[in-house]
PDB file of N, CA and C in Angstrom:
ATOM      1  N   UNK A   1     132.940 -58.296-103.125  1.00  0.00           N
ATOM      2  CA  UNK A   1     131.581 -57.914-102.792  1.00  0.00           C
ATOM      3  C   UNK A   1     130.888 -57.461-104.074  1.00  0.00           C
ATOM      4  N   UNK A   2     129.898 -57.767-104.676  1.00  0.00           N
ATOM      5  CA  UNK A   2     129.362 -57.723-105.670  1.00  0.00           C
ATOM      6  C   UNK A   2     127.802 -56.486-105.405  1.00  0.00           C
ATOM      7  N   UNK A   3     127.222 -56.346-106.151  1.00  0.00           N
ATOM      8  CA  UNK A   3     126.413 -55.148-106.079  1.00  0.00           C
ATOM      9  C   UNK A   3     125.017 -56.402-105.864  1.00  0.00           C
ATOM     10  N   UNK A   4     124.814 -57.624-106.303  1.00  0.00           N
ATOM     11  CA  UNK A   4     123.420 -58.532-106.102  1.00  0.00           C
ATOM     12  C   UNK A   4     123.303 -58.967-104.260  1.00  0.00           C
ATOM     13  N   UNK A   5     124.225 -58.654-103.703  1.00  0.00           N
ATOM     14  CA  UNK A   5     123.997 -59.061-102.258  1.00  0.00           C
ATOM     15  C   UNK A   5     123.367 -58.056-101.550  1.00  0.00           C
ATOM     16  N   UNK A   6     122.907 -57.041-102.265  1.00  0.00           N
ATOM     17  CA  UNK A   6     121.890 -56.106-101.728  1.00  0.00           C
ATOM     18  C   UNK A   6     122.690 -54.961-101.185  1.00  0.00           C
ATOM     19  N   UNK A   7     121.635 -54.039-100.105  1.00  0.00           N
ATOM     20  CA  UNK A   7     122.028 -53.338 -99.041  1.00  0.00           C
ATOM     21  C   UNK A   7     122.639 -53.582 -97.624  1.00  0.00           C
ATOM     22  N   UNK A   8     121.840 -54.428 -97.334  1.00  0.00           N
ATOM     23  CA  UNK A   8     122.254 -55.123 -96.163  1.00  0.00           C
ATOM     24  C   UNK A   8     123.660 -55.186 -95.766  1.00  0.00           C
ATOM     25  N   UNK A   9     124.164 -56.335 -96.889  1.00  0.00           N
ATOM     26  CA  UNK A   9     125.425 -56.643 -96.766  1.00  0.00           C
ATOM     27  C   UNK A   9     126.338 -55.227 -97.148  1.00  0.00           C
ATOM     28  N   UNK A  10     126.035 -54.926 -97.639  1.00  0.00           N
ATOM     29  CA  UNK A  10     127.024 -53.896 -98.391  1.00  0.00           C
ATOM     30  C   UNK A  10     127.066 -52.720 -97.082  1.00  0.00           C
ATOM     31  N   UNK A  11     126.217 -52.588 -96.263  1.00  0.00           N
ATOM     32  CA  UNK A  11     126.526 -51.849 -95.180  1.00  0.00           C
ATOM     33  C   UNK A  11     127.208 -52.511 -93.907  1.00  0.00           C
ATOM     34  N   UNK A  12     126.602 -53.316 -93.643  1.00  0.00           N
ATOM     35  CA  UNK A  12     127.628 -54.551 -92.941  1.00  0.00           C
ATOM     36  C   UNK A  12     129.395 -54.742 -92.973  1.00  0.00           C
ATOM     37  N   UNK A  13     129.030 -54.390 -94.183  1.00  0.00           N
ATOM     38  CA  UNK A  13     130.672 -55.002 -94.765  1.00  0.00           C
ATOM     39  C   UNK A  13     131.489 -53.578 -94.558  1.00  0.00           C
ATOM     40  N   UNK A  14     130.375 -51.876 -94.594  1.00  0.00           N
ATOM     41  CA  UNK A  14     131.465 -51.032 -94.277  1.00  0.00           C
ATOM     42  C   UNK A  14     131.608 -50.480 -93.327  1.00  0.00           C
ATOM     43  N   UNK A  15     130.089 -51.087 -92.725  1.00  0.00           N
ATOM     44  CA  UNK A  15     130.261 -51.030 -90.856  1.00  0.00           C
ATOM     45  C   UNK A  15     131.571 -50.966 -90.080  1.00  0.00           C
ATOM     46  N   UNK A  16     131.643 -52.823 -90.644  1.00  0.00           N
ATOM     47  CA  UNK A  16     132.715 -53.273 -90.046  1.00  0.00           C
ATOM     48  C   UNK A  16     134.336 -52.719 -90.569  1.00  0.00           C
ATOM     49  N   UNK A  17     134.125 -52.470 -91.590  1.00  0.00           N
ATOM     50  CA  UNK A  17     135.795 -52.208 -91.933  1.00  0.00           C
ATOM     51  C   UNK A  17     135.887 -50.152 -91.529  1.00  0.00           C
ATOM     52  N   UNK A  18     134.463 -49.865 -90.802  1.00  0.00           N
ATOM     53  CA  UNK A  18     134.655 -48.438 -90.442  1.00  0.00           C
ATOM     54  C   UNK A  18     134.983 -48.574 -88.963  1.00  0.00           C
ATOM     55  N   UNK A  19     134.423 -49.968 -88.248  1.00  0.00           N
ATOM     56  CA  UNK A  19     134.549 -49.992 -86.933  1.00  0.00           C
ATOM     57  C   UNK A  19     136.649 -50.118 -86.348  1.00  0.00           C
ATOM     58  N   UNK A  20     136.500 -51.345 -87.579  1.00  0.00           N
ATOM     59  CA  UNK A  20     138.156 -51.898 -87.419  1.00  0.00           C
ATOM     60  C   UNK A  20     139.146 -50.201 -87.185  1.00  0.00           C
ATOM     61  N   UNK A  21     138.555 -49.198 -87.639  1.00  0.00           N
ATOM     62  CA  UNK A  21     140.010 -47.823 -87.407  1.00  0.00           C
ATOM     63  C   UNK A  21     139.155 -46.863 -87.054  1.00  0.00           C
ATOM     64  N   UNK A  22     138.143 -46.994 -86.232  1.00  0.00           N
ATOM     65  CA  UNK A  22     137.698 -46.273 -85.570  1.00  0.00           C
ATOM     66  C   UNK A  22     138.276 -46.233 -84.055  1.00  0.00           C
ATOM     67  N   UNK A  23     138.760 -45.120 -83.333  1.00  0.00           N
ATOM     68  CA  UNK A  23     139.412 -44.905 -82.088  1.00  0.00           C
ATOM     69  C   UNK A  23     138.489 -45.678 -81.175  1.00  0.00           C
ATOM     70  N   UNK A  24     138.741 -46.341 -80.009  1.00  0.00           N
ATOM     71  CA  UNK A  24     137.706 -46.987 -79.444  1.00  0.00           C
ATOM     72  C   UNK A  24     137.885 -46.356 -77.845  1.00  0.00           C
ATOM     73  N   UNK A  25     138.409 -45.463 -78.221  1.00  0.00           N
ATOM     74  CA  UNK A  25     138.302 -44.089 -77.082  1.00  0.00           C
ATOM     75  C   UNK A  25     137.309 -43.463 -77.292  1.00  0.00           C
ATOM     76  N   UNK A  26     136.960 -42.849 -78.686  1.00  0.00           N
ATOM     77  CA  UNK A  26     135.975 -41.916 -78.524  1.00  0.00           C
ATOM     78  C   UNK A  26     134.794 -42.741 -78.509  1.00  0.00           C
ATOM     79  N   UNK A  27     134.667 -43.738 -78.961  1.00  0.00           N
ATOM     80  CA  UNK A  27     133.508 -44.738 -79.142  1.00  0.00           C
ATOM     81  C   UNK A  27     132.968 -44.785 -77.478  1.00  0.00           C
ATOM     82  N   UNK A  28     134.058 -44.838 -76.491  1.00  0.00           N
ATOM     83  CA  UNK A  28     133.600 -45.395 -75.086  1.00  0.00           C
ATOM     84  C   UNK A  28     133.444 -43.782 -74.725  1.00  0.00           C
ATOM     85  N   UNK A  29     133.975 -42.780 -74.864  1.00  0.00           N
ATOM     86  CA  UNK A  29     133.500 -41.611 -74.716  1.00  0.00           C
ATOM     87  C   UNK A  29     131.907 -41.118 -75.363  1.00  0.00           C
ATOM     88  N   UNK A  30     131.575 -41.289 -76.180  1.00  0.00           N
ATOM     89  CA  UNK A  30     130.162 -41.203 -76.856  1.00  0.00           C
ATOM     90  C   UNK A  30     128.842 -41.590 -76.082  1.00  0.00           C
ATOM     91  N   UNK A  31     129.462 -43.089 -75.693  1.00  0.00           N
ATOM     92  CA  UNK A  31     128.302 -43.886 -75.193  1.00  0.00           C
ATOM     93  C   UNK A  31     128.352 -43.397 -73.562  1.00  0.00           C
ATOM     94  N   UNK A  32     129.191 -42.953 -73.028  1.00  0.00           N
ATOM     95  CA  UNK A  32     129.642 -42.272 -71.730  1.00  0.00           C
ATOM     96  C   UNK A  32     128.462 -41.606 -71.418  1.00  0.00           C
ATOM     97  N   UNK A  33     128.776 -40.386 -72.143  1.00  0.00           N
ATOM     98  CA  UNK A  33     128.529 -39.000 -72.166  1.00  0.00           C
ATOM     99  C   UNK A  33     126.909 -39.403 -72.230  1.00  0.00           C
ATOM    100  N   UNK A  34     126.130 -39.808 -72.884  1.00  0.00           N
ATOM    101  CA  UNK A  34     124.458 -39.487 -72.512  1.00  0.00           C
ATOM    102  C   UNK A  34     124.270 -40.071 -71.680  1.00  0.00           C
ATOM    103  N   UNK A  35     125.248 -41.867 -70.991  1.00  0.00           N
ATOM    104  CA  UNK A  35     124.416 -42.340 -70.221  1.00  0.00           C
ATOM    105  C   UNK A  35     124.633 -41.649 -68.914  1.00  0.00           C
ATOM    106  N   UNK A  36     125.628 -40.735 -69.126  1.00  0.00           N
ATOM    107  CA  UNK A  36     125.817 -40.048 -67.358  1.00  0.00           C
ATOM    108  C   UNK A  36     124.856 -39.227 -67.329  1.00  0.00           C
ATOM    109  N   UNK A  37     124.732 -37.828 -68.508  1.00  0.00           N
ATOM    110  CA  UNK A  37     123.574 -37.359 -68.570  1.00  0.00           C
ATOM    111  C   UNK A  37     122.564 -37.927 -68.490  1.00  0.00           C
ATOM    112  N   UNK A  38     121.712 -38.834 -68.694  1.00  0.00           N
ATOM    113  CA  UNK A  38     120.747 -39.013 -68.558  1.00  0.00           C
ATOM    114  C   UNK A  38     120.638 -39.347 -66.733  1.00  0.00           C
ATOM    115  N   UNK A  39     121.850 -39.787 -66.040  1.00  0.00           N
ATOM    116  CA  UNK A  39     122.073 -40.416 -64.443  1.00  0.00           C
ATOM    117  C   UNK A  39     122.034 -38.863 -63.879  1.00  0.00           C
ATOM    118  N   UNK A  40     122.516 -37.996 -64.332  1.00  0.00           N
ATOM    119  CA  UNK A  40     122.892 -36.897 -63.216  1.00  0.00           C
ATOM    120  C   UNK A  40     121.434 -36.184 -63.260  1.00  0.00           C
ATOM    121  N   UNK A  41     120.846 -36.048 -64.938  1.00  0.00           N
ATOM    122  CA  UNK A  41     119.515 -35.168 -64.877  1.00  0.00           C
ATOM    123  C   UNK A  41     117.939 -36.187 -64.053  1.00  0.00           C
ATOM    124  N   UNK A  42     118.359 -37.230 -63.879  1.00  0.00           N
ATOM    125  CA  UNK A  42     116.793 -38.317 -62.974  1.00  0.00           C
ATOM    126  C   UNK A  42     118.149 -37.812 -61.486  1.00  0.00           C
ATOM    127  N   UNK A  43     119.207 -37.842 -61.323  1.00  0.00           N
ATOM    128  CA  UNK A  43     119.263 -37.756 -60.093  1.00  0.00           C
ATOM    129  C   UNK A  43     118.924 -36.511 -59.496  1.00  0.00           C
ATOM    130  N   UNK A  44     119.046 -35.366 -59.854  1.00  0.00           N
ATOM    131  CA  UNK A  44     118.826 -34.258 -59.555  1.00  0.00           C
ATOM    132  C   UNK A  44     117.255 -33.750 -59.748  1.00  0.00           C
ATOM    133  N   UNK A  45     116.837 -34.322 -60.889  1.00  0.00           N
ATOM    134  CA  UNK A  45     115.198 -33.819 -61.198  1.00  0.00           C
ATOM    135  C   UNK A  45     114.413 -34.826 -59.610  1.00  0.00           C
ATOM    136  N   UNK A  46     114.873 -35.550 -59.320  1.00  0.00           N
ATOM    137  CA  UNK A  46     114.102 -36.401 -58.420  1.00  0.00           C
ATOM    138  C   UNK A  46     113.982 -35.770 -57.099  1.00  0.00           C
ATOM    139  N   UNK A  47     115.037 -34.605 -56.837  1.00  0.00           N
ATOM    140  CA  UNK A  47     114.940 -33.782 -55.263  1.00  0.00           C
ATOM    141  C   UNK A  47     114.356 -32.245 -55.869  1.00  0.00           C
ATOM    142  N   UNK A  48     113.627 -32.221 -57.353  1.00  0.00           N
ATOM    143  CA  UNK A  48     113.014 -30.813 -57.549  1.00  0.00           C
ATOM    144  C   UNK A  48     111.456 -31.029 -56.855  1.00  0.00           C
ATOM    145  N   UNK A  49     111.128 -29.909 -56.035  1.00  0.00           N
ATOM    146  CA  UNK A  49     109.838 -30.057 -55.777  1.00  0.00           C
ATOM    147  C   UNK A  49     108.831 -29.603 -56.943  1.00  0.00           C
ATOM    148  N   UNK A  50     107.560 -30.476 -56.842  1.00  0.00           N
ATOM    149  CA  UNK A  50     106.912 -30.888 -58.005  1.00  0.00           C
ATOM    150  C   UNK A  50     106.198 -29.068 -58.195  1.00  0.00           C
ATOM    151  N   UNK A  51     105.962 -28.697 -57.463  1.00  0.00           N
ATOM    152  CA  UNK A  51     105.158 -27.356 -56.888  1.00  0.00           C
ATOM    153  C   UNK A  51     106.572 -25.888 -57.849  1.00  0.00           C
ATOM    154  N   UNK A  52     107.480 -25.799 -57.285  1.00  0.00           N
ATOM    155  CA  UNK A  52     108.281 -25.052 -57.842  1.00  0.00           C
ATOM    156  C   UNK A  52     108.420 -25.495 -59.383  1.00  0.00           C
ATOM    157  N   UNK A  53     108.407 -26.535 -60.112  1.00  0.00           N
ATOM    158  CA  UNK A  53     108.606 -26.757 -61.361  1.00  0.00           C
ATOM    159  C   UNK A  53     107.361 -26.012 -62.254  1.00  0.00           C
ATOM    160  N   UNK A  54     105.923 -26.208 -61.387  1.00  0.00           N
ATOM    161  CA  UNK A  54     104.897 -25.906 -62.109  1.00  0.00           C
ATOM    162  C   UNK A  54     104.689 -24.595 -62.261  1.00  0.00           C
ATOM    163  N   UNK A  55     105.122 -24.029 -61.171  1.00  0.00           N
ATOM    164  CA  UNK A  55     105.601 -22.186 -61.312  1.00  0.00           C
ATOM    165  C   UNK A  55     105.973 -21.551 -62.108  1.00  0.00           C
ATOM    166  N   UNK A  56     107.221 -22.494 -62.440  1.00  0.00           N
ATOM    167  CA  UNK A  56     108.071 -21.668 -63.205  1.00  0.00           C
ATOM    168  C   UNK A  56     107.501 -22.304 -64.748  1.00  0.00           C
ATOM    169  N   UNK A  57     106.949 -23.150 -64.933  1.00  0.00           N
ATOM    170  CA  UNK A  57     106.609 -23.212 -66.325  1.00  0.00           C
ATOM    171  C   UNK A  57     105.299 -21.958 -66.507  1.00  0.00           C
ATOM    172  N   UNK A  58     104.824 -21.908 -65.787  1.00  0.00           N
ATOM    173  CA  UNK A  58     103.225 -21.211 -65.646  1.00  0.00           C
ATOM    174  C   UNK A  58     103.362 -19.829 -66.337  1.00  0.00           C
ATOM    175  N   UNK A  59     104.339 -19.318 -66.630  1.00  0.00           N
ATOM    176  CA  UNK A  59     104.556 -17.832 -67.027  1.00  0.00           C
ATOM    177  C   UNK A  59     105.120 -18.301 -68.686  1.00  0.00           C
ATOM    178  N   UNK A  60     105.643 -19.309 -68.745  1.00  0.00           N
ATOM    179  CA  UNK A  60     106.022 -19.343 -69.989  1.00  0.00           C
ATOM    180  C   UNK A  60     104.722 -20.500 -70.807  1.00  0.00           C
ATOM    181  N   UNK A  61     103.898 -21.035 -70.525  1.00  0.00           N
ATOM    182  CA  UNK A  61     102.823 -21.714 -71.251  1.00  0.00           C
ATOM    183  C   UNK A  61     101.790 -20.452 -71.298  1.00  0.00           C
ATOM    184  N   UNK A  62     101.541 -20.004 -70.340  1.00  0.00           N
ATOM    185  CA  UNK A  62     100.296 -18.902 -70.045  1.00  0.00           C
ATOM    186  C   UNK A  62      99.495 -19.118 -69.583  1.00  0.00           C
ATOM    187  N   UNK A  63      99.507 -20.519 -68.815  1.00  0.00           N
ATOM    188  CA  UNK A  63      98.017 -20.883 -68.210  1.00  0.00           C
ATOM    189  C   UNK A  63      98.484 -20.771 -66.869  1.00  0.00           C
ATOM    190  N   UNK A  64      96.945 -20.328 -66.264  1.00  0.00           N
ATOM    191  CA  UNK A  64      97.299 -19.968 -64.765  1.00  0.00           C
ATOM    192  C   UNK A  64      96.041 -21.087 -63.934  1.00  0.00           C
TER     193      UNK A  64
END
């Protein structure tokens, strides 16, 4: 690998030789973990009533 093939390649090239001994446990753990969070917080925000949310922000913005 020479230094004229730019950036591109030169990250490419340690992408891949970082991916090859990277655990591919934690890799599937990583990508897990926000997409559940993001499933459990729309499943649960979706049964908050819209009325109780605005309450409780109302004391901490200051507008009434």
């Amino acid at each position: 690998m020479s230094l004229e093939s730019g950036p591109f390649m030169t990250m490419v090239t340690l992408g891949l030789a970082g991916f090859v001994i990277f655990p591919w446990q934690a890799l599937i753990g990583a990508l897990l973990t926000p997409s559940a969070t993001a499933w459990w917080a729309c499943r649960f925000g979706m049964h908050l009533p819209r009325h109780k949310v605005m309450m409780a922000a109302t004391p901490a913005t200051g507008v009434e």
